[in-house]
N, C-alpha and C. Protein backbone atom coordinates (compact mmCIF):
# COMPACT_ATOMS: atom_id res chain seq x y z
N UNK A 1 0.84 -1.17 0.00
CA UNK A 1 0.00 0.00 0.00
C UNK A 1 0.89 1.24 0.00
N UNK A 2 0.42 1.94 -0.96
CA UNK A 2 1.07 3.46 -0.81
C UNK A 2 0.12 4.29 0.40
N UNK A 3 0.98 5.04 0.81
CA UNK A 3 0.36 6.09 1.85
C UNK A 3 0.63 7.17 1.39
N UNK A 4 0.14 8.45 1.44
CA UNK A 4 0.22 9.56 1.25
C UNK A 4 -0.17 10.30 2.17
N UNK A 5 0.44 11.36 2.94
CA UNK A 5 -0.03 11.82 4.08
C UNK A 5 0.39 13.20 3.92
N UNK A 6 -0.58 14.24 4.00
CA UNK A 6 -0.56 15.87 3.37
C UNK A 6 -0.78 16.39 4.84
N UNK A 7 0.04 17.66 5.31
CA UNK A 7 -0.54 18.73 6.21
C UNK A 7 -0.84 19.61 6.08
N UNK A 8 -1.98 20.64 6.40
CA UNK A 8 -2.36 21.43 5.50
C UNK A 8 -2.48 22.25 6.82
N UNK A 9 -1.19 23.12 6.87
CA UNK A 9 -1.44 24.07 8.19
C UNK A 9 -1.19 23.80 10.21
N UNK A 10 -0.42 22.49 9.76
CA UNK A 10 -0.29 21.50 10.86
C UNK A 10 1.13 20.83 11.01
N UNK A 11 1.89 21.11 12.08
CA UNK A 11 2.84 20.46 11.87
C UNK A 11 2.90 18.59 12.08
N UNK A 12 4.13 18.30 11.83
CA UNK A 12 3.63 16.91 11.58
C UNK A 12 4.58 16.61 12.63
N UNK A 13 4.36 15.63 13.02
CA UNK A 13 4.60 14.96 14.15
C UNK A 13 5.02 13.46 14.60
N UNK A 14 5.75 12.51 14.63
CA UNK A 14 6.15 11.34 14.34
C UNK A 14 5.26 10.81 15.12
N UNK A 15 4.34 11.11 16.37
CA UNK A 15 3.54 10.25 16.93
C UNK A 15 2.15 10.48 16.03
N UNK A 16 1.58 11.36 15.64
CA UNK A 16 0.26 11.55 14.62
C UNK A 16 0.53 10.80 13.56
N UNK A 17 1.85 10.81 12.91
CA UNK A 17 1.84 9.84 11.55
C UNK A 17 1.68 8.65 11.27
N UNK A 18 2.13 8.19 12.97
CA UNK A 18 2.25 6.60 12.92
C UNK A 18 0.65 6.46 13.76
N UNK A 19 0.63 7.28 14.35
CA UNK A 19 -0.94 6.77 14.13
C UNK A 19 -1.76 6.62 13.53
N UNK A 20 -1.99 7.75 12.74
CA UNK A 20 -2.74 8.08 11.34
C UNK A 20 -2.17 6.65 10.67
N UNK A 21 -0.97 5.87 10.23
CA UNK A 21 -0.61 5.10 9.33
C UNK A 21 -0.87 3.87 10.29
N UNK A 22 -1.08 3.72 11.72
CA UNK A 22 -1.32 2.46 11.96
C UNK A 22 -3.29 2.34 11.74
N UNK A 23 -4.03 3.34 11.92
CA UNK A 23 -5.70 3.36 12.03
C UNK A 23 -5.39 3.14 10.33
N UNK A 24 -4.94 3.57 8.91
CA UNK A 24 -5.28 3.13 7.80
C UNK A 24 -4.60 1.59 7.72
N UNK A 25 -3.68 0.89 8.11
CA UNK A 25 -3.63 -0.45 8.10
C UNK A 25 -4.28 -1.17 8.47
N UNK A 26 -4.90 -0.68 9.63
CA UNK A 26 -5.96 -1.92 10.28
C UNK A 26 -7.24 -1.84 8.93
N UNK A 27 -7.43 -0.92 8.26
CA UNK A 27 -8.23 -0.76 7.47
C UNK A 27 -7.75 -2.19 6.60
N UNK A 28 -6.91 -2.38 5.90
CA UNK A 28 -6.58 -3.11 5.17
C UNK A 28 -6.75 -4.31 5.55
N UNK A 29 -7.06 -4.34 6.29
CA UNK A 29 -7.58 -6.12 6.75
C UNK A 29 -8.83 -6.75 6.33
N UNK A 30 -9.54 -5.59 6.35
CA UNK A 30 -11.19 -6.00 5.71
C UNK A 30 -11.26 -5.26 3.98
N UNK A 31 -10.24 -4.55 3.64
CA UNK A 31 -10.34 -4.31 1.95
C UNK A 31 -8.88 -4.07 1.71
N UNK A 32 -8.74 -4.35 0.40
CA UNK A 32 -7.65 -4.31 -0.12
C UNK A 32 -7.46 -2.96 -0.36
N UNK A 33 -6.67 -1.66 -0.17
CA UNK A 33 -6.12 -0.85 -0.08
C UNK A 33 -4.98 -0.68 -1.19
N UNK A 34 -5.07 -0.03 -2.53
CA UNK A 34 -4.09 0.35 -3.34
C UNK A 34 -3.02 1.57 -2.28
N UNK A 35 -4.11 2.28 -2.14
CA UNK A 35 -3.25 3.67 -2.32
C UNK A 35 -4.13 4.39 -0.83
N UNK A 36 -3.38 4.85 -0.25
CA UNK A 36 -4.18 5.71 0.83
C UNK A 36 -3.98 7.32 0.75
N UNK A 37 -4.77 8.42 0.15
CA UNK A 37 -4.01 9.73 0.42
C UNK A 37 -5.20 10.05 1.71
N UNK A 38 -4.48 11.02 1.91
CA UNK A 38 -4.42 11.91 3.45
C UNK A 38 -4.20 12.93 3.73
N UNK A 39 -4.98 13.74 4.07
CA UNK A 39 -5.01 15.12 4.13
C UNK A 39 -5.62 15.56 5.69
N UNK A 40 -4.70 16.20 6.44
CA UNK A 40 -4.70 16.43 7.54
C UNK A 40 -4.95 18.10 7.67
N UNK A 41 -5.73 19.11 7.83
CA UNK A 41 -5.74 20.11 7.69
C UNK A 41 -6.41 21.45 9.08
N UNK A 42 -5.53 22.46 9.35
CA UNK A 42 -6.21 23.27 10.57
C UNK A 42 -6.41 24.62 9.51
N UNK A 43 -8.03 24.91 9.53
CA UNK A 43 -8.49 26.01 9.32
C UNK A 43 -8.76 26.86 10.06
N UNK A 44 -7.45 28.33 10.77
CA UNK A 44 -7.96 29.29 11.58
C UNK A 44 -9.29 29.91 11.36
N UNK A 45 -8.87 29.97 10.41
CA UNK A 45 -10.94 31.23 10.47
C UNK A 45 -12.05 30.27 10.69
N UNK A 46 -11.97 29.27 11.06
CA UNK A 46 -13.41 28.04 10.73
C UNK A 46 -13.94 27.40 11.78
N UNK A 47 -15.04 27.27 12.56
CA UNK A 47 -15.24 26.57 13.23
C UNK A 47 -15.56 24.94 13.37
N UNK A 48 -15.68 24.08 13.18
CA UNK A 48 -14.41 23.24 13.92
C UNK A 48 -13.23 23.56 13.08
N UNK A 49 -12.02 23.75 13.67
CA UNK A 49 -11.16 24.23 13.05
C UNK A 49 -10.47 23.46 12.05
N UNK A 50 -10.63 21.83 12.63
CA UNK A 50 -9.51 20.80 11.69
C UNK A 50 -10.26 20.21 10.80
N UNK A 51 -9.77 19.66 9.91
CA UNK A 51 -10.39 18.52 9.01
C UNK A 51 -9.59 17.62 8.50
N UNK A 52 -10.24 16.36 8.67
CA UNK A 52 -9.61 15.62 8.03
C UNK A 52 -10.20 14.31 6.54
N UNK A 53 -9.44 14.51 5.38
CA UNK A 53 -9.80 13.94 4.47
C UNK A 53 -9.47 12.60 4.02
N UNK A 54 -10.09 11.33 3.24
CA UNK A 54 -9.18 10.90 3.49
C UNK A 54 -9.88 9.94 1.82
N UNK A 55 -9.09 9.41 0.63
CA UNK A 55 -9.15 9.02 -0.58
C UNK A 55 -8.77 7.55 -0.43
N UNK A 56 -9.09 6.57 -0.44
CA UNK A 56 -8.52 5.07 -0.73
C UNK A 56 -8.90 4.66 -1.92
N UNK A 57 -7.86 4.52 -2.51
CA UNK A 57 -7.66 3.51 -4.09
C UNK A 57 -8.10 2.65 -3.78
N UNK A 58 -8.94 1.49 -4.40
CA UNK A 58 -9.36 -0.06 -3.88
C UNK A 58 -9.38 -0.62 -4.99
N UNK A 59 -9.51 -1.71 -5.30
CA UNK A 59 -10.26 -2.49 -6.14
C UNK A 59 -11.54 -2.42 -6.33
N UNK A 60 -12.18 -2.11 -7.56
CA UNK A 60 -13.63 -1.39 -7.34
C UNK A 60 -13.58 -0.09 -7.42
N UNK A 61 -14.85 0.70 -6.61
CA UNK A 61 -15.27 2.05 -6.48
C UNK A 61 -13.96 2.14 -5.40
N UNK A 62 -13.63 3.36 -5.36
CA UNK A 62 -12.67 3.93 -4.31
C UNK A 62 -13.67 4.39 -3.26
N UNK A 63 -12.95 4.70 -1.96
CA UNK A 63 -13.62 4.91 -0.82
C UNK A 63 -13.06 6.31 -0.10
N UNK A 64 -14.25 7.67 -0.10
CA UNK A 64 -13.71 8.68 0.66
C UNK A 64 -14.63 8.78 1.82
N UNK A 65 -14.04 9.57 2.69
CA UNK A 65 -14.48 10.40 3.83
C UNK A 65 -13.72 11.33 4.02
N UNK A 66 -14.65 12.13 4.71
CA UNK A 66 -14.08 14.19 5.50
C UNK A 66 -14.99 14.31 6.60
N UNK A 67 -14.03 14.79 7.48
CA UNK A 67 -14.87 15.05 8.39
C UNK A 67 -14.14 16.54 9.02
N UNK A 68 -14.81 17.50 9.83
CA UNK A 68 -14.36 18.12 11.15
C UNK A 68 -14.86 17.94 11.92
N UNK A 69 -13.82 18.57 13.11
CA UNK A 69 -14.10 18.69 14.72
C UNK A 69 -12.70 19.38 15.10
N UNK A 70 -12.83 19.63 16.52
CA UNK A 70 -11.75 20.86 17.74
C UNK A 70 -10.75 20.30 17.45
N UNK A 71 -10.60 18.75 17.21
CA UNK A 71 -8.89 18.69 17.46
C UNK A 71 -8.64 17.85 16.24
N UNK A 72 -7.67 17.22 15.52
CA UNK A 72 -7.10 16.46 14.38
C UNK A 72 -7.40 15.19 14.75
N UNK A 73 -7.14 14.50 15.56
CA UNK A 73 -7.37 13.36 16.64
C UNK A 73 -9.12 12.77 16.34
N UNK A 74 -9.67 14.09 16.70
CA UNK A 74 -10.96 13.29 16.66
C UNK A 74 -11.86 13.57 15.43
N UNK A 75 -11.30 14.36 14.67
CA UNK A 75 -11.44 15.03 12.97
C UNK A 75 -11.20 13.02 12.24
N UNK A 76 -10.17 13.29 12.37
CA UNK A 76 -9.11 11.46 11.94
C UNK A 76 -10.55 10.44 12.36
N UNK A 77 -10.57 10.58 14.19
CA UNK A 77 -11.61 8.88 14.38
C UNK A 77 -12.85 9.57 13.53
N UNK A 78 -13.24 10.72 13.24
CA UNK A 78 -14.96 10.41 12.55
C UNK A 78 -14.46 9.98 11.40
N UNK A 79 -13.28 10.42 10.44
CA UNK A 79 -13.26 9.62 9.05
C UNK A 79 -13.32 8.24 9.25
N UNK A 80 -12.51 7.97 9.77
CA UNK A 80 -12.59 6.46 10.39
C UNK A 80 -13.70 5.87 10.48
N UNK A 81 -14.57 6.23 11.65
CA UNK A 81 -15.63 5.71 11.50
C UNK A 81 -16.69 5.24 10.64
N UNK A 82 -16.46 6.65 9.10
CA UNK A 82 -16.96 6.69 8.08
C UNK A 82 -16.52 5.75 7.06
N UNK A 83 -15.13 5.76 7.21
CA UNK A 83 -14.58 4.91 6.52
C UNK A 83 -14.95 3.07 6.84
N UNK A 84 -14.75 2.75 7.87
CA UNK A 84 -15.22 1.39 8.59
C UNK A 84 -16.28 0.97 8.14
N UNK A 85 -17.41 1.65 8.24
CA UNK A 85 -18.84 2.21 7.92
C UNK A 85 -19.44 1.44 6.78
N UNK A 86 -18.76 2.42 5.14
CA UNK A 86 -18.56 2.55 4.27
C UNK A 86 -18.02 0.83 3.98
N UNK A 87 -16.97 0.64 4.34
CA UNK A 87 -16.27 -0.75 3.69
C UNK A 87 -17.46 -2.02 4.13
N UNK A 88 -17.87 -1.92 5.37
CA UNK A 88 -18.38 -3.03 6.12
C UNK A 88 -19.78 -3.05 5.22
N UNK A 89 -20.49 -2.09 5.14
CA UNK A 89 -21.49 -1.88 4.20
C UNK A 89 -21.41 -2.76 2.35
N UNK A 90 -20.66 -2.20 2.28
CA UNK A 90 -20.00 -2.82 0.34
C UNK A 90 -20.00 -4.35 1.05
N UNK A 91 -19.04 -4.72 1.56
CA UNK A 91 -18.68 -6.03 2.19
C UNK A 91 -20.24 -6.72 2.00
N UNK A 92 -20.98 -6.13 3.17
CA UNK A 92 -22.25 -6.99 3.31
C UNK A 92 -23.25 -7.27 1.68
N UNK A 93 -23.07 -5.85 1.09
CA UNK A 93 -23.44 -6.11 -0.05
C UNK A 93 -23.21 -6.90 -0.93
N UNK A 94 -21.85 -6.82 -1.44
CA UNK A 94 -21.54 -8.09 -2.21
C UNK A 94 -21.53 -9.56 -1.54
N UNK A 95 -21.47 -9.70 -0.01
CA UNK A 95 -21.94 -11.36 0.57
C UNK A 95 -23.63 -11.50 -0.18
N UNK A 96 -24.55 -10.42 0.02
CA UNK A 96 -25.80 -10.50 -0.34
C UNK A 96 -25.80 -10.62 -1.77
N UNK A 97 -25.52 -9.93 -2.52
CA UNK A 97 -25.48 -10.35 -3.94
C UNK A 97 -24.37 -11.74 -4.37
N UNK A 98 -23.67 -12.15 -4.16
CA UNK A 98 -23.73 -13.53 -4.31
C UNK A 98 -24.54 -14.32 -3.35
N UNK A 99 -24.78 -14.33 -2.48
CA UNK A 99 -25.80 -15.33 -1.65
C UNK A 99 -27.26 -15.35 -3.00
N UNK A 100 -27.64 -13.80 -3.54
CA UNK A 100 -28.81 -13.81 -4.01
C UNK A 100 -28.58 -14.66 -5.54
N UNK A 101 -27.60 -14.35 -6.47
CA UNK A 101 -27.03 -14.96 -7.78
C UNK A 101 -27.17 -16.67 -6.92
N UNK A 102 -26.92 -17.29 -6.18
CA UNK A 102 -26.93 -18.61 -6.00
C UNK A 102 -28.26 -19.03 -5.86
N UNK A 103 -29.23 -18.37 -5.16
CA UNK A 103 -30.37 -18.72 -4.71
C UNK A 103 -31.65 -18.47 -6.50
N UNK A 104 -30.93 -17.84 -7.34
CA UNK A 104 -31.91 -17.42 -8.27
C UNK A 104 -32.22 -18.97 -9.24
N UNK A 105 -33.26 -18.94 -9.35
CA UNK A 105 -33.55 -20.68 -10.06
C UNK A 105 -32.80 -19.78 -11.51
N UNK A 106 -32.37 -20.90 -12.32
CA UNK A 106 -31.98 -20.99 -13.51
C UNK A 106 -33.34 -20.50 -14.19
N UNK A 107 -33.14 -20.13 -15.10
CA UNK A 107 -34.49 -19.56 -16.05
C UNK A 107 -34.46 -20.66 -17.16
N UNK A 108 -35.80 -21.49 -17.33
CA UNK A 108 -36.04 -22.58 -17.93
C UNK A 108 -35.53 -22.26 -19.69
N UNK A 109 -35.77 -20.84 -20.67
CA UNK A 109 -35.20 -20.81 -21.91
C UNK A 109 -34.09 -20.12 -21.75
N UNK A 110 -33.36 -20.73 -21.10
CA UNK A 110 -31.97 -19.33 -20.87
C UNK A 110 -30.80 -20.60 -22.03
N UNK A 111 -30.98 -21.80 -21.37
CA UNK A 111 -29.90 -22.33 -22.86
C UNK A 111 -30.84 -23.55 -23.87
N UNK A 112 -31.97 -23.09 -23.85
CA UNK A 112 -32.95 -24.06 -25.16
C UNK A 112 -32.45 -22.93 -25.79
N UNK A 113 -32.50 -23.79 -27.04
CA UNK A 113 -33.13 -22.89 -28.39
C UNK A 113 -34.20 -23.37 -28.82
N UNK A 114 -35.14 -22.27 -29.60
CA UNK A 114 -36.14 -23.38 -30.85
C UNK A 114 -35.94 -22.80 -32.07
């Protein structure tokens, strides 16, 4: 997996990165993960001030979330959450659409001809 990790107004910090890069690995356990970008950002003029963005390459549709709130920390867990969310959702979907493709009777003229 590539990571990409942007600050936008924030200094960076060796304990935020490796956190930020250990919460997107655990991601990768339930989807395959090309590419992760990351955008970490503090907007003075704005109320909640931080935001955080976040792009995953996948196999398939790609997967985003953004969120704010007061601190980067908890800006990060709502993407997260969104993100978790988001994957576990698709997941259940495609178990349901093959469960449903197995359960469909064959259609009686699907290989006659006349």
């Amino acid at each position: 997996m590539k990571l990409n990790l942007k600050h936008v107004s924030i200094r960076s910090t060796n304990a935020l990165d490796s956190w930020v890069e250990k919460q997107i690995l655990a991601l990768g356990e339930a989807r395959q993960i090309d590419e992760a970008n990351i955008e970490l950002a503090h907007h003075a003029d704005a109320s909640p001030a931080y935001e955080a963005r976040v792009h995953l390459v996948t196999p398939g549709p790609d997967v985003f979330a953004d969120a704010r709130d007061h601190t980067v920390r908890a800006a990060f867990e709502k993407v997260m959450k969104d993100l978790r969310a988001t994957i576990t959702r698709r997941a259940a979907k495609q178990v349901q659409n093959v469960k449903t493709n197995l359960q469909a009777p064959a259609s009686k003229s699907r290989g006659a001809r006349r």
